[in-house]
PDB file of N, CA and C in Angstrom:
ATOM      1  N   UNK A   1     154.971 -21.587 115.686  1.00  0.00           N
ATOM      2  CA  UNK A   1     154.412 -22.794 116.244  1.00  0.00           C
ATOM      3  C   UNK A   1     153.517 -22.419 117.415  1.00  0.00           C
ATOM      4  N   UNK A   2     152.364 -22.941 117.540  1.00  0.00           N
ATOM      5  CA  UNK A   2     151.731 -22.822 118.316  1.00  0.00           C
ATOM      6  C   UNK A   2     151.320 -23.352 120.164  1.00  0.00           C
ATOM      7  N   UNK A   3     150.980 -23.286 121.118  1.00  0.00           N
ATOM      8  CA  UNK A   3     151.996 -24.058 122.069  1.00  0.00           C
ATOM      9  C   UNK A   3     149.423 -23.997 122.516  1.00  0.00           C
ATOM     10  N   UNK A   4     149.471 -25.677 123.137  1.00  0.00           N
ATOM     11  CA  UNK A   4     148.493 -25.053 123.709  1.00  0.00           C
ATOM     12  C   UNK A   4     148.601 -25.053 125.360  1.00  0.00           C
ATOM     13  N   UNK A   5     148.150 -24.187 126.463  1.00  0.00           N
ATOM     14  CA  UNK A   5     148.519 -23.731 127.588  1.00  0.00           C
ATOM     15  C   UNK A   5     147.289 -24.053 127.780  1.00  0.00           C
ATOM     16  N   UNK A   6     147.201 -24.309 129.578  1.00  0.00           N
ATOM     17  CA  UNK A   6     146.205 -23.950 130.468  1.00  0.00           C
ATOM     18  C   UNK A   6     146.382 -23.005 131.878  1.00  0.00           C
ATOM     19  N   UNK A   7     145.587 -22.035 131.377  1.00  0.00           N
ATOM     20  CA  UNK A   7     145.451 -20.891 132.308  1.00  0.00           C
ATOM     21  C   UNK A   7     144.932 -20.634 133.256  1.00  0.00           C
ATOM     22  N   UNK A   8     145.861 -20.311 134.400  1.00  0.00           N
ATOM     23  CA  UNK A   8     145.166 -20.521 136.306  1.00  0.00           C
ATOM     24  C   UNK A   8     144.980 -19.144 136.176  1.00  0.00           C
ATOM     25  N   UNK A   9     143.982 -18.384 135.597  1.00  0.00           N
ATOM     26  CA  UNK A   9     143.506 -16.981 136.319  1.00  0.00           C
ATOM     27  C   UNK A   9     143.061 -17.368 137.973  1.00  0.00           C
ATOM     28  N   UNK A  10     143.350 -15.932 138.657  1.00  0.00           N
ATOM     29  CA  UNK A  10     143.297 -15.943 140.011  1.00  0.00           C
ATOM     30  C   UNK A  10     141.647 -15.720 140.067  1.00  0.00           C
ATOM     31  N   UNK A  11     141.113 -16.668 140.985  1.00  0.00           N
ATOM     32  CA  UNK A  11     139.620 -16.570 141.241  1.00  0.00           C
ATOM     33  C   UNK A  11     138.730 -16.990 140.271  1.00  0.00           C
ATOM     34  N   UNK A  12     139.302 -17.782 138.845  1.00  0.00           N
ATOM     35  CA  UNK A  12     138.550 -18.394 138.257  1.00  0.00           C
ATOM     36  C   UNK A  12     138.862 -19.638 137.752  1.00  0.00           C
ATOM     37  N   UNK A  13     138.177 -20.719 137.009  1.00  0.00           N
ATOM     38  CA  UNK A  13     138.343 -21.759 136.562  1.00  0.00           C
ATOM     39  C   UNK A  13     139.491 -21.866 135.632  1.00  0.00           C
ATOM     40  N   UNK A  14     140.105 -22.743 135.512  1.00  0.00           N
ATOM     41  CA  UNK A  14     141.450 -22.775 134.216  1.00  0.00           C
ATOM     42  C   UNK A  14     141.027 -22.990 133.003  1.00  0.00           C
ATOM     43  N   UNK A  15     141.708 -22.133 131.907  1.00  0.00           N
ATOM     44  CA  UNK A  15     140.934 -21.977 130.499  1.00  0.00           C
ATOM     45  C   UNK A  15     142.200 -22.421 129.911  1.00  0.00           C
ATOM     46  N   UNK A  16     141.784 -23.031 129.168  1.00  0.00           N
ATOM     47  CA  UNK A  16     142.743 -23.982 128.163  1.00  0.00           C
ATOM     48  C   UNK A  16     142.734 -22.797 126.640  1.00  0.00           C
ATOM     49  N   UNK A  17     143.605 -22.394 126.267  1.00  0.00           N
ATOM     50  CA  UNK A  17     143.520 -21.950 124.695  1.00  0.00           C
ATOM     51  C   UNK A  17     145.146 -21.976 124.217  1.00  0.00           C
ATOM     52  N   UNK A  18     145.227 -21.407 122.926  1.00  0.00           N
ATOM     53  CA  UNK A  18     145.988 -21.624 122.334  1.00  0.00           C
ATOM     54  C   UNK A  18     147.170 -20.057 121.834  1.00  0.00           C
ATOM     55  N   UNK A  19     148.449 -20.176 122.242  1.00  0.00           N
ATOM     56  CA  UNK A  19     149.370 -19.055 122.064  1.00  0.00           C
ATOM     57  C   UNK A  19     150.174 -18.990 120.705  1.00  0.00           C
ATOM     58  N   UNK A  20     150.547 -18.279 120.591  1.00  0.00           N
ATOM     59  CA  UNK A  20     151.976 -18.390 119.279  1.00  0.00           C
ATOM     60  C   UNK A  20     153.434 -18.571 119.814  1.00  0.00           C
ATOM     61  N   UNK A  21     153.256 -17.763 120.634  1.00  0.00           N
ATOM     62  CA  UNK A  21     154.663 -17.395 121.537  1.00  0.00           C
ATOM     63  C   UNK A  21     154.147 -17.462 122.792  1.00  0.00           C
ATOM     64  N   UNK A  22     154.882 -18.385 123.636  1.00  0.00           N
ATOM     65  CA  UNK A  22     154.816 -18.065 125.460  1.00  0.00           C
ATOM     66  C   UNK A  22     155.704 -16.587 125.898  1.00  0.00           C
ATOM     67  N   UNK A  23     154.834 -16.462 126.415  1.00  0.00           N
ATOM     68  CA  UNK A  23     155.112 -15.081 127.314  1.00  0.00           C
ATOM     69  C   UNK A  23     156.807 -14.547 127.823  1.00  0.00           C
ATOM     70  N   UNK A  24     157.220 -14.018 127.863  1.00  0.00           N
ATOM     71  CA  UNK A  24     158.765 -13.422 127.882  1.00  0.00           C
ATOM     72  C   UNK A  24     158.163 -13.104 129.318  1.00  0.00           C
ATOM     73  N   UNK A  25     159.154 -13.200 130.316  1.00  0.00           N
ATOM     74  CA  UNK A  25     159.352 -12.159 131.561  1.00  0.00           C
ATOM     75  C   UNK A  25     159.394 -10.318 131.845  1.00  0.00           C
ATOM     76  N   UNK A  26     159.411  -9.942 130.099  1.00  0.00           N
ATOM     77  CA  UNK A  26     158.888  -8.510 129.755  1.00  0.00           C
ATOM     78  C   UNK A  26     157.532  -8.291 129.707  1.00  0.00           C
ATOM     79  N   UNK A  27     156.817  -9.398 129.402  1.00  0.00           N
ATOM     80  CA  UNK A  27     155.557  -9.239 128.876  1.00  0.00           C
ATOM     81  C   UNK A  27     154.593  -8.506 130.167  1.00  0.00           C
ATOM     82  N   UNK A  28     153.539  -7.997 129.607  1.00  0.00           N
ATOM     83  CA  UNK A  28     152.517  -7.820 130.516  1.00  0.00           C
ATOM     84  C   UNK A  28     151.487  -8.276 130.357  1.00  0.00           C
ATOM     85  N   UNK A  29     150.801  -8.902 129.200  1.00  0.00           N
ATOM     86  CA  UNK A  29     149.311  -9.207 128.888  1.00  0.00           C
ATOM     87  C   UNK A  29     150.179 -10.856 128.194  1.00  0.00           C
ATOM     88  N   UNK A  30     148.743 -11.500 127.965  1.00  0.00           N
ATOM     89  CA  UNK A  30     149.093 -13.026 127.260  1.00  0.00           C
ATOM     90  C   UNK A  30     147.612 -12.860 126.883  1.00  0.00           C
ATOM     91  N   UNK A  31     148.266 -12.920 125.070  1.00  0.00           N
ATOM     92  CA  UNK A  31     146.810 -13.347 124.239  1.00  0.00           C
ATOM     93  C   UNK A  31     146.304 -14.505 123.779  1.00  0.00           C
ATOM     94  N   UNK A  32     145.290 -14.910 123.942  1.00  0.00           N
ATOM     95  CA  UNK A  32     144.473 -16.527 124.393  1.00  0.00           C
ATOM     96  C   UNK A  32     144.156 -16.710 122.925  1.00  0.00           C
ATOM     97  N   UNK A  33     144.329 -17.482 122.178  1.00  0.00           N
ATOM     98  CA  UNK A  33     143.336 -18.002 120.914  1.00  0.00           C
ATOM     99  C   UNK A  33     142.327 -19.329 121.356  1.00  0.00           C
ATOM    100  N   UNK A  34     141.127 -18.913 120.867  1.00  0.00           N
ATOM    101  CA  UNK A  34     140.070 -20.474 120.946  1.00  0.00           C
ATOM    102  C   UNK A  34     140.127 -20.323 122.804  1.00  0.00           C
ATOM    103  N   UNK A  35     139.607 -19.767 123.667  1.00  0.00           N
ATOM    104  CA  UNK A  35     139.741 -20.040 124.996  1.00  0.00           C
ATOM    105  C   UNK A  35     138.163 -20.392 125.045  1.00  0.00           C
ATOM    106  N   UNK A  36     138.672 -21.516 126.035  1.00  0.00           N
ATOM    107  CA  UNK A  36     137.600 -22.724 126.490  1.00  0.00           C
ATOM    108  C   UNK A  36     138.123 -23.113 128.185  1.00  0.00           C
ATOM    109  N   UNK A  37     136.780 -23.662 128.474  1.00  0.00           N
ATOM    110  CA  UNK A  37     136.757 -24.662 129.377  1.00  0.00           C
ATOM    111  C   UNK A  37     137.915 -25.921 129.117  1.00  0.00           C
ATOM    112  N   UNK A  38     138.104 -26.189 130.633  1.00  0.00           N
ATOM    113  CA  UNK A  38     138.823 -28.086 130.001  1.00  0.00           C
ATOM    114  C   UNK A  38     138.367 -29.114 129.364  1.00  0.00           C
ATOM    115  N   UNK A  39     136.867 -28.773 130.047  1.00  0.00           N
ATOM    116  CA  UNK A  39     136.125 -29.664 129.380  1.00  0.00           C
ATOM    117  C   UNK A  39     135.287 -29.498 127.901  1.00  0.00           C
ATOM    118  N   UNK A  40     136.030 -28.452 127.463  1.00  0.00           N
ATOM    119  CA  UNK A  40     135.760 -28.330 125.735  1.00  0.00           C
ATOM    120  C   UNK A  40     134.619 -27.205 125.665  1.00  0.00           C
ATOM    121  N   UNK A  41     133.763 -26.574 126.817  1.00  0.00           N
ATOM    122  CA  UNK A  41     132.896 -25.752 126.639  1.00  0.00           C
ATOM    123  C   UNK A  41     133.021 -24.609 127.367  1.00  0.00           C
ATOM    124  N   UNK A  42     132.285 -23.544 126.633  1.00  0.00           N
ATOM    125  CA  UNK A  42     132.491 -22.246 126.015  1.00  0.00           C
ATOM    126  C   UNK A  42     132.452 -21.854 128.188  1.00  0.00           C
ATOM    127  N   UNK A  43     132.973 -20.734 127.972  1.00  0.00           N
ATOM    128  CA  UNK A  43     133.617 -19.805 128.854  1.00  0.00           C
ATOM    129  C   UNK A  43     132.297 -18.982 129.494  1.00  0.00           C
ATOM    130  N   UNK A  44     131.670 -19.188 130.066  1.00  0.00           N
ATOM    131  CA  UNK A  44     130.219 -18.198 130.988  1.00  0.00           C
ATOM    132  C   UNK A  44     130.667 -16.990 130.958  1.00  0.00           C
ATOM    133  N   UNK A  45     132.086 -16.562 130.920  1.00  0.00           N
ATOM    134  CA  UNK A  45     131.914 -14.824 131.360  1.00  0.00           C
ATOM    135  C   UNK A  45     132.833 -14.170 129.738  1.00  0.00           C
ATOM    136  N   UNK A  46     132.621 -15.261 128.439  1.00  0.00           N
ATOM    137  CA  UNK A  46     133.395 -14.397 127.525  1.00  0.00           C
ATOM    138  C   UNK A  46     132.353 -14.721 126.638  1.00  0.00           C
ATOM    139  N   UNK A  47     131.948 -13.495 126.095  1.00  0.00           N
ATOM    140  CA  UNK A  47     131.064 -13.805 124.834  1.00  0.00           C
ATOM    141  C   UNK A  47     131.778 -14.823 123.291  1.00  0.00           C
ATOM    142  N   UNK A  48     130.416 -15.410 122.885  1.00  0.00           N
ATOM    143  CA  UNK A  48     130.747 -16.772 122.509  1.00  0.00           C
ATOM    144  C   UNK A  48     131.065 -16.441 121.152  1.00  0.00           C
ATOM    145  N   UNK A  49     131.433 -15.256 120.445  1.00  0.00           N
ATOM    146  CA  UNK A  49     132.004 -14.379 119.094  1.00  0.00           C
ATOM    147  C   UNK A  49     133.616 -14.496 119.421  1.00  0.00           C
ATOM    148  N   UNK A  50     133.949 -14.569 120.653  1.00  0.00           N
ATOM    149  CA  UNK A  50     135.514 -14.007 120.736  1.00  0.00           C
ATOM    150  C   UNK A  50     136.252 -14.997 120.170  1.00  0.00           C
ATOM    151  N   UNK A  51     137.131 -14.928 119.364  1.00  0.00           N
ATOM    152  CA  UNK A  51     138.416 -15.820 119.020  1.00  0.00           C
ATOM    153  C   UNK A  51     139.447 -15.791 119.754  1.00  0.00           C
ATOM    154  N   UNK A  52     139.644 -14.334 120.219  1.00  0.00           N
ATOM    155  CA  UNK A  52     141.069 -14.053 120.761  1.00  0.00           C
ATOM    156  C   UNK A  52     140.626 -13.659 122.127  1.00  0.00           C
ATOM    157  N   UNK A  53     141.047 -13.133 123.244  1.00  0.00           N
ATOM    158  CA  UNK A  53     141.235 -12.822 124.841  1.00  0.00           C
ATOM    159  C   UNK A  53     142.496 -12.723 125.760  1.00  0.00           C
ATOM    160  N   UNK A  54     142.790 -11.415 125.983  1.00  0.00           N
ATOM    161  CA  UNK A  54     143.969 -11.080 126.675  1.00  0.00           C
ATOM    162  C   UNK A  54     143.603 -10.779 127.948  1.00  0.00           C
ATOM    163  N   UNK A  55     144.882 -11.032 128.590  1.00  0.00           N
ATOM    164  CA  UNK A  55     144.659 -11.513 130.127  1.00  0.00           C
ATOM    165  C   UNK A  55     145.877 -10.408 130.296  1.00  0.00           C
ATOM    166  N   UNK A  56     145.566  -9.604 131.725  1.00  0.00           N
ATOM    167  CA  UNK A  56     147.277  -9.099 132.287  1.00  0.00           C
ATOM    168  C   UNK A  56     147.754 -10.325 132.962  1.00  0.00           C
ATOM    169  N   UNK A  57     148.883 -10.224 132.650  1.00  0.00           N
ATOM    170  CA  UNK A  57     149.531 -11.347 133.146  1.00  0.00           C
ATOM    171  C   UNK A  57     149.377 -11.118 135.078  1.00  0.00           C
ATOM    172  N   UNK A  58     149.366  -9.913 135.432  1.00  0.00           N
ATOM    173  CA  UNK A  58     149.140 -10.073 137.174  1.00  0.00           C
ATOM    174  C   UNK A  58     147.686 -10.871 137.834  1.00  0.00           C
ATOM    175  N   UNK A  59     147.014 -10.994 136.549  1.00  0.00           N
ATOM    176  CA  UNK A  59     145.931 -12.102 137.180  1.00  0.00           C
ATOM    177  C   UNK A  59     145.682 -13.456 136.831  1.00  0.00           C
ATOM    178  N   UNK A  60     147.314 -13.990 137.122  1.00  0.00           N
ATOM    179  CA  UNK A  60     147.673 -15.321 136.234  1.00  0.00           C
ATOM    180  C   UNK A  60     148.364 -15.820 137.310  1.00  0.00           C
ATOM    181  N   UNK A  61     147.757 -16.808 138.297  1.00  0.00           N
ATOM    182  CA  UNK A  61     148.618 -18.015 138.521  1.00  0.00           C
ATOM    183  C   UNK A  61     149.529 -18.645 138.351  1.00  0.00           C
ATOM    184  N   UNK A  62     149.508 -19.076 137.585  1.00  0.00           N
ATOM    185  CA  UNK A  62     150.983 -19.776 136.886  1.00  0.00           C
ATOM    186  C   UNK A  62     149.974 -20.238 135.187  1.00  0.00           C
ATOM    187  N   UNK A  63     150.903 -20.980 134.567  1.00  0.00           N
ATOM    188  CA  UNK A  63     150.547 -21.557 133.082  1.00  0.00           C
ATOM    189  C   UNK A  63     151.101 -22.287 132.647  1.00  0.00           C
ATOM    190  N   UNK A  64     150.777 -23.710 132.870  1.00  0.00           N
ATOM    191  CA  UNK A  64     150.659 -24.859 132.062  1.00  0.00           C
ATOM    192  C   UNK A  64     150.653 -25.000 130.649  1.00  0.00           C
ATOM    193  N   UNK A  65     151.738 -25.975 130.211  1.00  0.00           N
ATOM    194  CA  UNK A  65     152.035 -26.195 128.591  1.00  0.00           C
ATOM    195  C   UNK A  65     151.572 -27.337 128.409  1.00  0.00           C
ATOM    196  N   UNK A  66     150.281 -27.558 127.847  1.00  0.00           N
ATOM    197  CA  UNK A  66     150.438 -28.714 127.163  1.00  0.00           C
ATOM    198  C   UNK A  66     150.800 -29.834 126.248  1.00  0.00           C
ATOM    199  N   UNK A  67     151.400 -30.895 125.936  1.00  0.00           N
ATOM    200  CA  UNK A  67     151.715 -31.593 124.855  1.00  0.00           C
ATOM    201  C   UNK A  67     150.831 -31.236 124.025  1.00  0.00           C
ATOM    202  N   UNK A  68     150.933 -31.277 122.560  1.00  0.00           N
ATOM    203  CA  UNK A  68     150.016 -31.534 121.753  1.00  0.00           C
ATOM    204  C   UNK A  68     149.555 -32.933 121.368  1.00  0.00           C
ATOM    205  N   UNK A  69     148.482 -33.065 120.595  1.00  0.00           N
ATOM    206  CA  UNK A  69     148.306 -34.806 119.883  1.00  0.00           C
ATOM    207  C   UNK A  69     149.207 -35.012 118.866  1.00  0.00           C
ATOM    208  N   UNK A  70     149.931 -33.990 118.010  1.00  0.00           N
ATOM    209  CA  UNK A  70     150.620 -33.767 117.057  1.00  0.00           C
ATOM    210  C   UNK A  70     152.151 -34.310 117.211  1.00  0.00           C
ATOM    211  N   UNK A  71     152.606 -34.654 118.506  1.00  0.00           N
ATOM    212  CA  UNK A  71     153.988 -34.457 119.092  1.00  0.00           C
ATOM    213  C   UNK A  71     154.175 -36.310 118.744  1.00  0.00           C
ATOM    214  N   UNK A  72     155.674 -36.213 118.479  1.00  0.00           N
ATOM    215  CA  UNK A  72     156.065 -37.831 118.905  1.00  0.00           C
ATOM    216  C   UNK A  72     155.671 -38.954 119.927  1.00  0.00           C
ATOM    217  N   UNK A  73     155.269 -39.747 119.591  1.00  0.00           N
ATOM    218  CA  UNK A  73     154.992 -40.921 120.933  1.00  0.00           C
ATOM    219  C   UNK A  73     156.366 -41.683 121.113  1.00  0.00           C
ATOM    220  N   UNK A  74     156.692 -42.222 122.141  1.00  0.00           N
ATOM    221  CA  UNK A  74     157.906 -43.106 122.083  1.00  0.00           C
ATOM    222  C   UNK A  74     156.999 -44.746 122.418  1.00  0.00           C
ATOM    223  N   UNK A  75     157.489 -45.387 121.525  1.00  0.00           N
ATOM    224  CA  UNK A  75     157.063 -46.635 121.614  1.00  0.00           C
ATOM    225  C   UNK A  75     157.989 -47.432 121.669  1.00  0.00           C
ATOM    226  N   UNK A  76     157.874 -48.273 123.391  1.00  0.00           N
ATOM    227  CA  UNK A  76     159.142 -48.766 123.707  1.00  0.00           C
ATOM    228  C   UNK A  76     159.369 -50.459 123.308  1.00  0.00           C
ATOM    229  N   UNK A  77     158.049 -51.088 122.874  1.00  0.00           N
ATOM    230  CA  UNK A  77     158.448 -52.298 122.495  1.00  0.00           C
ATOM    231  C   UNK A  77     157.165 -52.756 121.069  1.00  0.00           C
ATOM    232  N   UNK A  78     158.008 -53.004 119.931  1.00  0.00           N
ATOM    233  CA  UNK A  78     156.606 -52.952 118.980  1.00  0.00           C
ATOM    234  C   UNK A  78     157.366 -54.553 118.970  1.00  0.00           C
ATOM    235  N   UNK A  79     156.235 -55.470 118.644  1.00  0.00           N
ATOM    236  CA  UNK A  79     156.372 -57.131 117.987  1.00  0.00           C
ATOM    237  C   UNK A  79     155.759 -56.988 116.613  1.00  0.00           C
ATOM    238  N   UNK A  80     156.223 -57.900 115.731  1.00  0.00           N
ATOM    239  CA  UNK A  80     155.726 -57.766 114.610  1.00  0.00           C
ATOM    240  C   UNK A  80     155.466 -59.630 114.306  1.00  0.00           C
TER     241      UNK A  80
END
């Protein structure tokens, strides 16, 4: 399952892409699928061929999980 994250690299803008697995506390690198802007456009310092992009994890802020659109809504009052 795929999880999508947004990524606080240190000294740059947060890149939103997509993981398989979140990162273990062993890990050292985290590999990015589809990395973008928040606002849906392409990345100024990664050429615009890349699919994939690994980061060491020591130049990582922290990392944000996002919901997907895919996930349950709770709907607390339907009328019919």
């Amino acid at each position: 399952m795929s999880h999508i994250i947004l990524l606080h690299v240190s000294g740059e803008e947060a890149i939103v892409g997509e993981v398989e697995e979140l990162p273990q506390p062993t890990d050292t690198v985290i590999t990015i699928t589809n990395p973008r802007r928040k606002d849906g456009k392409e990345l100024p310092s990664i050429d615009t061929r890349a699919v994939k992009v690994i980061w060491p994890l020591s130049r990582i802020n922290f990392i944000e999980i996002l919901g997907g659109e895919g996930e349950d809504q709770i709907i607390s009052f339907v009328r019919e």
